[in-house]
Protein backbone atom coordinates (compact mmCIF):
# COMPACT_ATOMS: atom_id res chain seq x y z
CA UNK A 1 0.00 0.00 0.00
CA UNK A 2 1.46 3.59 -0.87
CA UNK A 3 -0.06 6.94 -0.33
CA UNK A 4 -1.10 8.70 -2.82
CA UNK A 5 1.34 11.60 -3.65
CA UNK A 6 -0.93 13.48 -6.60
CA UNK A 7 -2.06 16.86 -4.56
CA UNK A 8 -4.80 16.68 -7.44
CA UNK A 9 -5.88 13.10 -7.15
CA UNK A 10 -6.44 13.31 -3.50
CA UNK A 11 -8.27 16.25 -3.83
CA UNK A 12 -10.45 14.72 -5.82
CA UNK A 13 -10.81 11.22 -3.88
CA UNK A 14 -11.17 13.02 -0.70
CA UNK A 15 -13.95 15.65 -2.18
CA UNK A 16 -16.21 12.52 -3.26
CA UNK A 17 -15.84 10.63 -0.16
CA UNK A 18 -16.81 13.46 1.90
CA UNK A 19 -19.78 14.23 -0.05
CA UNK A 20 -20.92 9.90 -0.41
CA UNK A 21 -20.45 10.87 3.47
CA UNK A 22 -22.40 14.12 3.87
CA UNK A 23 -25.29 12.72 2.39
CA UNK A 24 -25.40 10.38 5.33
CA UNK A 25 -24.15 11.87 8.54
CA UNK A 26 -25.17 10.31 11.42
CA UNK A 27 -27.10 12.70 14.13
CA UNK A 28 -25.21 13.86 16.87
CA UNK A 29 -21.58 13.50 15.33
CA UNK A 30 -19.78 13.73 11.94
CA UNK A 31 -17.56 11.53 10.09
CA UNK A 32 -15.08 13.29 8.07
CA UNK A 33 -11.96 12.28 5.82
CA UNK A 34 -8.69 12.63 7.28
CA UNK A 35 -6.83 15.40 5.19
CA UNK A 36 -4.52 13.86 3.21
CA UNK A 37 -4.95 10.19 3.92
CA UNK A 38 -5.30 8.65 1.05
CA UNK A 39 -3.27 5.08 0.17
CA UNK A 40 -3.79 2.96 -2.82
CA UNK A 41 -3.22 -0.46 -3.41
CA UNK A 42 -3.81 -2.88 -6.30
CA UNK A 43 -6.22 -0.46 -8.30
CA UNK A 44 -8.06 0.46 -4.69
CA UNK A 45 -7.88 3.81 -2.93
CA UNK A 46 -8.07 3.40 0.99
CA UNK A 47 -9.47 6.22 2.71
CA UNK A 48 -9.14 6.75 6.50
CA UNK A 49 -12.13 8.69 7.77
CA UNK A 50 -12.22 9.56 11.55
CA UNK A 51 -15.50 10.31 13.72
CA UNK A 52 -15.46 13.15 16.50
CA UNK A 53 -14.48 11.92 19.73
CA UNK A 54 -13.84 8.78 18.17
CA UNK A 55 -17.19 7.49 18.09
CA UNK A 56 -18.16 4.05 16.68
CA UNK A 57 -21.53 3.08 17.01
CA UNK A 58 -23.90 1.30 14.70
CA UNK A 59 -24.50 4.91 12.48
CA UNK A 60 -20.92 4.96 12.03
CA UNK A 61 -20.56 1.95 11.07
CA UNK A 62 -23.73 2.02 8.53
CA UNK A 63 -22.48 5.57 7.31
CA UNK A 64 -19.37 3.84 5.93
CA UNK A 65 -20.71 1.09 4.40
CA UNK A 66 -23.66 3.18 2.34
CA UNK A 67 -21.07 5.22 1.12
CA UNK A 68 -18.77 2.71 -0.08
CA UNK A 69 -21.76 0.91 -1.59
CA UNK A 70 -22.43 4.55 -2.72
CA UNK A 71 -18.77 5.08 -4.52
CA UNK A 72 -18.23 1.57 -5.70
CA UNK A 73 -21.75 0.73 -7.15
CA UNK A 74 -23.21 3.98 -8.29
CA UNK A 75 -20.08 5.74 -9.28
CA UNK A 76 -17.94 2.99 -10.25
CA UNK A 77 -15.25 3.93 -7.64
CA UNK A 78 -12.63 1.33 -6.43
CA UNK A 79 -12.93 2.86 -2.88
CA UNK A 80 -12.77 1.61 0.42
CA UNK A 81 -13.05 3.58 4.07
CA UNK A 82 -10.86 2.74 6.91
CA UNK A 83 -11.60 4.44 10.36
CA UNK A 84 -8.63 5.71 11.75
CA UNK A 85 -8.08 5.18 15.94
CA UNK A 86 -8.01 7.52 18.84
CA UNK A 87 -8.49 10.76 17.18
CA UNK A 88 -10.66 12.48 20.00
């Protein structure tokens, strides 16, 4: 896996995540791509996304996987979200 080094590219990656994600927020909290973490590997771009206060509750979870299903279904996106740990 190697980060992706393409200012532009990332840009764009993180831009469509966080919308797939804004369309979905959970209530109370929001999830929200990590600047700059983006990693690709074998055609796939790995996104870490981080909650506030490092929340992880069903939502969270569910948030995720609608907006991967959201990116790689819809908008033919090789994308997958990691949560990153301990951010609070």
């Amino acid at each position: 896996m190697t980060a992706v080094t393409d200012a532009a590219e990332v840009t764009r990656i993180t831009k469509l995540v966080q919308q797939a994600l804004d369309r979905r927020q959970p209530t109370g909290y929001r999830v929200e791509v990590e600047p700059g973490a983006v990693l690709q590997d074998d055609g796939w771009y790995h996104v870490v996304v981080r909650a506030e206060n490092d929340v992880r509750t069903y939502d969270f979870y569910n948030v995720l996987a609608e907006a991967e299903a959201e990116l790689q279904d819809e908008a033919k996106h090789r994308i997958l979200l990691v949560p990153t740990i301990g951010n609070g």
